[in-house]
Protein backbone atom coordinates (compact mmCIF):
# COMPACT_ATOMS: atom_id res chain seq x y z
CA UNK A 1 3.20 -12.74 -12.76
CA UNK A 2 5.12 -15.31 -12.21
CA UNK A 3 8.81 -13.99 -11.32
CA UNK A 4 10.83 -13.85 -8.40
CA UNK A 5 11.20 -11.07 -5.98
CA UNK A 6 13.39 -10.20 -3.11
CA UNK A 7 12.44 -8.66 0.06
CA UNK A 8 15.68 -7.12 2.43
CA UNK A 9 14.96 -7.65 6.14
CA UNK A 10 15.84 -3.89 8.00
CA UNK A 11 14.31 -4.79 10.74
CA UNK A 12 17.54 -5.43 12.76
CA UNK A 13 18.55 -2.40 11.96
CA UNK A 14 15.95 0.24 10.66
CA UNK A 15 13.40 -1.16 12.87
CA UNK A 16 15.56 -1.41 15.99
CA UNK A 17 17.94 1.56 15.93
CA UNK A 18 14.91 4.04 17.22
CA UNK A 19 13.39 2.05 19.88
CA UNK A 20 13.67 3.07 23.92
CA UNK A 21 14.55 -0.29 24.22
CA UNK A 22 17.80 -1.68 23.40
CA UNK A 23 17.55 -5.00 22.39
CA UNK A 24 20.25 -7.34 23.65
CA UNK A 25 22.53 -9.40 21.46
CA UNK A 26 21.52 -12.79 21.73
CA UNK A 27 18.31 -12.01 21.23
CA UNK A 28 18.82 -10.26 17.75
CA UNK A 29 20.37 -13.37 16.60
CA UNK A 30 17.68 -15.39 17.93
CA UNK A 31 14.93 -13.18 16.11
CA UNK A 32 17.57 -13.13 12.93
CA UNK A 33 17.54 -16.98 13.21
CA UNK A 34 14.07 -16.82 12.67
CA UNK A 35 13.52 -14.78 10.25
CA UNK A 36 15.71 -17.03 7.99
CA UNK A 37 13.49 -19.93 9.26
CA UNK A 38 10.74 -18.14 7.68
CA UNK A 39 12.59 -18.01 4.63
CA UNK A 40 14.71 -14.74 4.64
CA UNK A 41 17.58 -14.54 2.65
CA UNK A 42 18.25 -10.85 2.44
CA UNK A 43 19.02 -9.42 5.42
CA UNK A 44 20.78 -5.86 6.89
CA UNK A 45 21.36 -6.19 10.52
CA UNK A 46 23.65 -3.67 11.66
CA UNK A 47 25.41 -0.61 11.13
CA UNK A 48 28.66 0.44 12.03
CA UNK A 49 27.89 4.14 13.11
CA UNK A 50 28.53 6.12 16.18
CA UNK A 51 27.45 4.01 19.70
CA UNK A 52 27.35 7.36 20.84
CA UNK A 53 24.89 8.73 18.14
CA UNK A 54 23.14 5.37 17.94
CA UNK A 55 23.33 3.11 20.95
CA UNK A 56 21.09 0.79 19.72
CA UNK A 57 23.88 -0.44 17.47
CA UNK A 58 26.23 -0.66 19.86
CA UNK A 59 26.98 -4.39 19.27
CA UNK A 60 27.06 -4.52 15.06
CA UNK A 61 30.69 -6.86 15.60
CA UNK A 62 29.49 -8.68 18.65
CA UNK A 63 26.29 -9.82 16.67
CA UNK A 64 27.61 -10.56 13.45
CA UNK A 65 29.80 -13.73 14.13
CA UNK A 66 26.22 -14.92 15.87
CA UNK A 67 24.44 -14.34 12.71
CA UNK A 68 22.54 -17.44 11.05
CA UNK A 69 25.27 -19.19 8.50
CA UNK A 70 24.53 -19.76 4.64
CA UNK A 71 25.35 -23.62 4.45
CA UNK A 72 22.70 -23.83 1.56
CA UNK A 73 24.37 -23.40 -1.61
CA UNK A 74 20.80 -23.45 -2.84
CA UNK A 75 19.79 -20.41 -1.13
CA UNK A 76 22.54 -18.50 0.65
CA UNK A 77 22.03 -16.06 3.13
CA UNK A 78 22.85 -12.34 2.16
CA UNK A 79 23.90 -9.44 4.39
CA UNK A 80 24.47 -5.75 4.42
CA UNK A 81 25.91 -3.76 6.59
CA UNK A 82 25.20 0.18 6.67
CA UNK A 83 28.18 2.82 7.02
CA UNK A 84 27.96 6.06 7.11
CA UNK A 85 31.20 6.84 6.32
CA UNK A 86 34.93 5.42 5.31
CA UNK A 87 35.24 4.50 9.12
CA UNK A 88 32.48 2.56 9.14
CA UNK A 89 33.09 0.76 5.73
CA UNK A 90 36.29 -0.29 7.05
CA UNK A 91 34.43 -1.15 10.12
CA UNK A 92 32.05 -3.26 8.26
CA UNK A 93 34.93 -4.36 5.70
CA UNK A 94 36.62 -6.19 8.39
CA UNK A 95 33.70 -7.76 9.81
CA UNK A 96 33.36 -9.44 6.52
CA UNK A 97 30.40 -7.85 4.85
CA UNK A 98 30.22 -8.51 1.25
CA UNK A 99 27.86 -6.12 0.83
CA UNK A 100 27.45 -2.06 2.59
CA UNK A 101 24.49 -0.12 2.50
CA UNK A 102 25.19 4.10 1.72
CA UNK A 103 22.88 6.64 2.80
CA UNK A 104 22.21 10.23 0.84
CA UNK A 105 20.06 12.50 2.09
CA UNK A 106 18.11 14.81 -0.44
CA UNK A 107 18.57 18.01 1.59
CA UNK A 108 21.44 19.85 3.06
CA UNK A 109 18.85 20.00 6.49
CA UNK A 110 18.67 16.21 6.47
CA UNK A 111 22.58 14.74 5.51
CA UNK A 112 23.38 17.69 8.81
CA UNK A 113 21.45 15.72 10.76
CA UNK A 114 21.95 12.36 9.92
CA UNK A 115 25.65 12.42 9.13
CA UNK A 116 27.03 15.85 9.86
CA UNK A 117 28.12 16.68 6.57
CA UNK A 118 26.03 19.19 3.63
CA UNK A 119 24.83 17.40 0.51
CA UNK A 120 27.59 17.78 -1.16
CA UNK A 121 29.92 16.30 1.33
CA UNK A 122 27.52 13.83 1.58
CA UNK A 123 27.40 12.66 -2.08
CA UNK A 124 31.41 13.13 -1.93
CA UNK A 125 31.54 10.65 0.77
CA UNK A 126 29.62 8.33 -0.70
CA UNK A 127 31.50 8.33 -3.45
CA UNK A 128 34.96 8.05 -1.45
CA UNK A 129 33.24 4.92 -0.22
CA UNK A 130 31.92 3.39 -3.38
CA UNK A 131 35.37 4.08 -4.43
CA UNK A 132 37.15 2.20 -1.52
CA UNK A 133 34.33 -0.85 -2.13
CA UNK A 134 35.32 -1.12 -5.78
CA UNK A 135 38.90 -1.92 -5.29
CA UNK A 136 37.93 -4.22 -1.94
CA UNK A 137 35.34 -6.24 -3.90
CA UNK A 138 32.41 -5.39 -2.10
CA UNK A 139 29.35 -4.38 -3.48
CA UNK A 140 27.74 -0.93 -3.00
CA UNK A 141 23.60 0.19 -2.59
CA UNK A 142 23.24 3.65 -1.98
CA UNK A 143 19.98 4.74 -0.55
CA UNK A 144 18.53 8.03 -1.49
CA UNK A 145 16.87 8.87 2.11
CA UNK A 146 14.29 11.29 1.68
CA UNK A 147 13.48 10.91 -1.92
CA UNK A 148 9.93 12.15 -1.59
CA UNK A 149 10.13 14.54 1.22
CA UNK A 150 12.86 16.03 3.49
CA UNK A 151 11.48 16.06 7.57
CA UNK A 152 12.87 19.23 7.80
CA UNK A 153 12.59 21.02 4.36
CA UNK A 154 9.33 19.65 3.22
CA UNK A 155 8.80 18.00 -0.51
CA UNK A 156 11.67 17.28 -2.61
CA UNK A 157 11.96 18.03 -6.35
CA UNK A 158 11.64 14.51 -8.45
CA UNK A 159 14.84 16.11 -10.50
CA UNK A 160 16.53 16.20 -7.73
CA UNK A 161 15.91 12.59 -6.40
CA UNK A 162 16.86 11.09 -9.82
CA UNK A 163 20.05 13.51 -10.14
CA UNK A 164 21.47 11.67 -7.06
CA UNK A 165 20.38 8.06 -8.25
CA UNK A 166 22.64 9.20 -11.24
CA UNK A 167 25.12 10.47 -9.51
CA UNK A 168 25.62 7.30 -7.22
CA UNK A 169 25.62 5.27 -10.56
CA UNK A 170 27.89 7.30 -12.31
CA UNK A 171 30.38 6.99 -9.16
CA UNK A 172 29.60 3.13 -9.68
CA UNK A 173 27.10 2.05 -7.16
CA UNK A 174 25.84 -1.41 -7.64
CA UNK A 175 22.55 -0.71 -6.89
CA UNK A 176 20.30 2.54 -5.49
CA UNK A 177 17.55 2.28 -3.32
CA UNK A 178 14.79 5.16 -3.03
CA UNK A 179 13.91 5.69 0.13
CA UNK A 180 10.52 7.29 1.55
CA UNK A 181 12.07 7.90 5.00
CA UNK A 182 9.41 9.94 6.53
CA UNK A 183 6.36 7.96 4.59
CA UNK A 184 5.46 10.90 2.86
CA UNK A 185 5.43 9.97 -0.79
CA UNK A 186 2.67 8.69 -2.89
CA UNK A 187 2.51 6.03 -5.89
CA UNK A 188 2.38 8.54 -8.34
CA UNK A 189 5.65 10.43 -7.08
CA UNK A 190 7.12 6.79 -6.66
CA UNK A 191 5.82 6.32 -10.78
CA UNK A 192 7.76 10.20 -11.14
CA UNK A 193 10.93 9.20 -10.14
CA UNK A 194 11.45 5.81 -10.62
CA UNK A 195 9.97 5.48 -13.94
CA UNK A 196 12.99 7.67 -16.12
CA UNK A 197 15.30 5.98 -14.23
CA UNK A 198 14.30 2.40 -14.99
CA UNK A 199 14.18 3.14 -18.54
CA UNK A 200 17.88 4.44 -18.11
CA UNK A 201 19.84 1.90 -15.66
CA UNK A 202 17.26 -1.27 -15.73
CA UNK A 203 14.66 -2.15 -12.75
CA UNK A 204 17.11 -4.80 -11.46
CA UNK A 205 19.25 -1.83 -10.05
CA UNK A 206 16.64 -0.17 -7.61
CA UNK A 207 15.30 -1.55 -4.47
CA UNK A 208 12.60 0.74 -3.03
CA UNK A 209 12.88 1.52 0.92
CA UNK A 210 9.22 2.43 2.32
CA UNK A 211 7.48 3.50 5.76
CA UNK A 212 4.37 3.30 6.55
CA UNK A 213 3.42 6.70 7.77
CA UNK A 214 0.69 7.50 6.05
CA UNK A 215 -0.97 4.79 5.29
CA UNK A 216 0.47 4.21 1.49
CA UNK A 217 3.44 2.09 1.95
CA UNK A 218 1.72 -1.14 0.11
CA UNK A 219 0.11 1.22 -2.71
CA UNK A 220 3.65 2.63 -3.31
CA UNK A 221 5.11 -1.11 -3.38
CA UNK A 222 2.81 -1.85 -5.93
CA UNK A 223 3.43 1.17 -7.96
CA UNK A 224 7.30 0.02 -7.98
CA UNK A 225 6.36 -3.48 -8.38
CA UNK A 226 4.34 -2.38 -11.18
CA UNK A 227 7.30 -0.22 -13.14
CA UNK A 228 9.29 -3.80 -13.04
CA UNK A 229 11.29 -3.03 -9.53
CA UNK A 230 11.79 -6.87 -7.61
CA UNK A 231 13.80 -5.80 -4.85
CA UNK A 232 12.18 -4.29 -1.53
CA UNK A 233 13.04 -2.89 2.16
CA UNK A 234 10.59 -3.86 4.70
CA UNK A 235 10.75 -5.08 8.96
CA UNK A 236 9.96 -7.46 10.99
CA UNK A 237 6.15 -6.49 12.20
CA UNK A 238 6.23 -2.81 11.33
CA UNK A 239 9.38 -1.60 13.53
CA UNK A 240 10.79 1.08 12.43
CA UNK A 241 11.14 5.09 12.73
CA UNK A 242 14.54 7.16 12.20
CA UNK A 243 16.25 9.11 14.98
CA UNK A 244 17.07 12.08 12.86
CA UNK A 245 13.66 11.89 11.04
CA UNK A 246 11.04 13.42 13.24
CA UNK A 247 7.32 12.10 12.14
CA UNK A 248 9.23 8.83 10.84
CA UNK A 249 6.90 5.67 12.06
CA UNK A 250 7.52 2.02 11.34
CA UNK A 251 8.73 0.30 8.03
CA UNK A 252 6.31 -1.72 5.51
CA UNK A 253 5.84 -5.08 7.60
CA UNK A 254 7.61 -7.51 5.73
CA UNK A 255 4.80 -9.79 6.74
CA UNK A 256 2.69 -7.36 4.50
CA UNK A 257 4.75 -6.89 1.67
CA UNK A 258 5.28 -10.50 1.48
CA UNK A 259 1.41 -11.30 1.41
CA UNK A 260 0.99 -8.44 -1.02
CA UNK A 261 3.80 -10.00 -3.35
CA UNK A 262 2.85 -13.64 -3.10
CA UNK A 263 -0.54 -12.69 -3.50
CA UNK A 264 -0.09 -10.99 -6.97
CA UNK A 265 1.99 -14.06 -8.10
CA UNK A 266 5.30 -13.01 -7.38
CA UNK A 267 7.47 -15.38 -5.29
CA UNK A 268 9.32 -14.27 -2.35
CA UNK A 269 10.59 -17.51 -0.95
CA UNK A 270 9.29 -16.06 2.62
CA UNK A 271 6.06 -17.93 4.64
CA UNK A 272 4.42 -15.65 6.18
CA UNK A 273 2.41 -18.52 8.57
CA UNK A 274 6.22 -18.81 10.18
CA UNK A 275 6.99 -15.25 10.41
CA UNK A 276 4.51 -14.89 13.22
CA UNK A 277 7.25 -16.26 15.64
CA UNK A 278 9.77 -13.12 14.49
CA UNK A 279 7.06 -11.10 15.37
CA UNK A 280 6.21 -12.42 18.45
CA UNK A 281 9.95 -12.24 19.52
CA UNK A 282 9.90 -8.70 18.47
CA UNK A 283 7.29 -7.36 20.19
CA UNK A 284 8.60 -8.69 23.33
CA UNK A 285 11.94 -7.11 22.86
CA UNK A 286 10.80 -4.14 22.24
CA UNK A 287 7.72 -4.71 24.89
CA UNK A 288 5.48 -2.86 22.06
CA UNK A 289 2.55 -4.06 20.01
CA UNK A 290 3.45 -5.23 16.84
CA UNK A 291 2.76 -6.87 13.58
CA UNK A 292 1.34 -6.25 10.20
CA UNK A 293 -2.50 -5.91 9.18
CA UNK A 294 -2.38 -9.69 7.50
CA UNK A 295 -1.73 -10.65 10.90
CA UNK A 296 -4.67 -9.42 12.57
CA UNK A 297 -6.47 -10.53 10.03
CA UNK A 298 -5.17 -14.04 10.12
CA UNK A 299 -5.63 -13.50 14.43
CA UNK A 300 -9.87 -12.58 13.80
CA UNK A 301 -9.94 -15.65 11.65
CA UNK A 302 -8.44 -17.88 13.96
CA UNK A 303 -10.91 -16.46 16.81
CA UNK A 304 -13.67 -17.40 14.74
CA UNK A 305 -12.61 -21.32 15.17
CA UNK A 306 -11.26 -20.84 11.02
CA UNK A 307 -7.94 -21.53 9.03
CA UNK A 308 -6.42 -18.59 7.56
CA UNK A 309 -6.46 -19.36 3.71
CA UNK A 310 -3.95 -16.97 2.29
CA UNK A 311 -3.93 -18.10 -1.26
């Protein structure tokens, strides 16, 4: 392989919204800073939602005029912002976001949850927004959250997964993004779904969003890397978790997913030798251990007086 492929940092948002810890301002923009100087280009750092439902958020304006600036016409920077609903598109719309970041939940359980609203609502919503974005000029990815299994209803039908993806598209998403919220899925599921749905809208429209719950995150990155998907979710060292998914640990580390990508031949633009720093800065936000198995493998190496060779 020889192609590019680009990994979307969540871990401002995905990987901070659940933590005890709320992480000040400044210092999100410091660890955003960076992440770009690691070579980050994709990047979701806030939502606009409820400070009351997620205080961790609190600050999505204050921090975005503090974000890093894309002065390289070479490689700009891109940002997403998620909304949860018209409110916060507008929200997010006149902070400047070119592009916003949907969420569907598979189950009527889940969407109650996470955004007070049944599936149907839900999709309708979504759709009301996608709607809105259209005529604004901003661009739309709609996650399907739960795609593999629901954290309070248990395993999801494949149908039903790729019935929303075609939904979203038919309401004129730009892009959908299947989600495995809780870590629960498997490569083959992720080869079930995705698969039909490639050979209908194109790989180029699907980003895959994965935790690593059980252990398979980097098997099911593969599988989607393997089925022609070049667009991925991962955080910053592993942080992660959802507060209305119970069970929900950390994100893929993007430190991971970028030596898993890089090491297969695919370029991600991202060295993961400088994204040890984001890490560090991380973890002592969030005064928790962090960081991805490549760097504790790279950390016994250099204890043993050697180089870490990546490549």
């Amino acid at each position: 392989m020889s192609d590019k492929a680009i990994i979307n940092e969540v871990g401002l948002r995905d990987g901070l919204q659940n933590q005890p810890i709320t992480v000040d301002t400044d210092t999100k923009a410091r660890l955003a800073q960076l992440l770009v100087d690691a070579g980050m280009r994709y990047l979701e750092p806030v939502s606009f939602v409820s400070p009351k439902a997620i205080p961790q958020m609190a600050d999505a304006a204050a921090l975005t005029p503090l974000l890093p600036k894309g002065d390289d016409l070479h490689a700009p920077l891109h940002y997403t912002a998620l909304v949860p609903n018209l409110k916060g598109y507008q929200l997010a719309k006149e902070a400047g976001y070119p592009t916003v970041a949907l969420v569907l939940s598979t189950t009527n359980s889940f969407n109650e949850r996470n955004l007070r609203m049944s599936l149907e609502q839900a999709a309708q919503s979504c759709e009301a927004i996608i709607a809105a974005a259209k005529a604004d000029g901003i661009a739309t990815r709609t996650y399907i959250s739960g795609a593999f299994a629901c954290p309070y209803d248990g395993p999801v039908p494949v149908a039903l997964s790729q019935q929303l993806a075609e939904r979203m598209f038919a309401a004129g998403s730009d892009e959908v993004a299947i989600a495995d919220t809780i870590g629960a899925g498997n490569p083959q599921q992720m080869k079930d779904i995705m698969a039909p749905l490639i050979r209908e809208f194109g790989a180029e429209k699907f980003y895959v969003h994965l935790h690593d719950t059980r252990g398979l995150a980097a098997a099911m990155a593969w599988a989607a890397a393997d089925l022609g998907v070049r667009r991925f979710d991962a955080s910053v060292g592993g942080l992660g978790g959802c507060p209305f998914a119970p069970g929900a640990t950390g994100n893929m580390a993007t430190e991971d997913l970028v030596y898993l990508l890089e090491s297969a031949g695919l370029d991600t633009g991202i060295d993961v030798e400088k994204l040890r720093a984001a890490v560090a800065l991380a973890q002592e936000a969030t005064q928790r251990p962090l960081g991805g198995r490549i760097l504790s493998w790279m950390e016994s190496q250099e204890k043993q007086g050697k180089t870490p060779c990546l490549w």
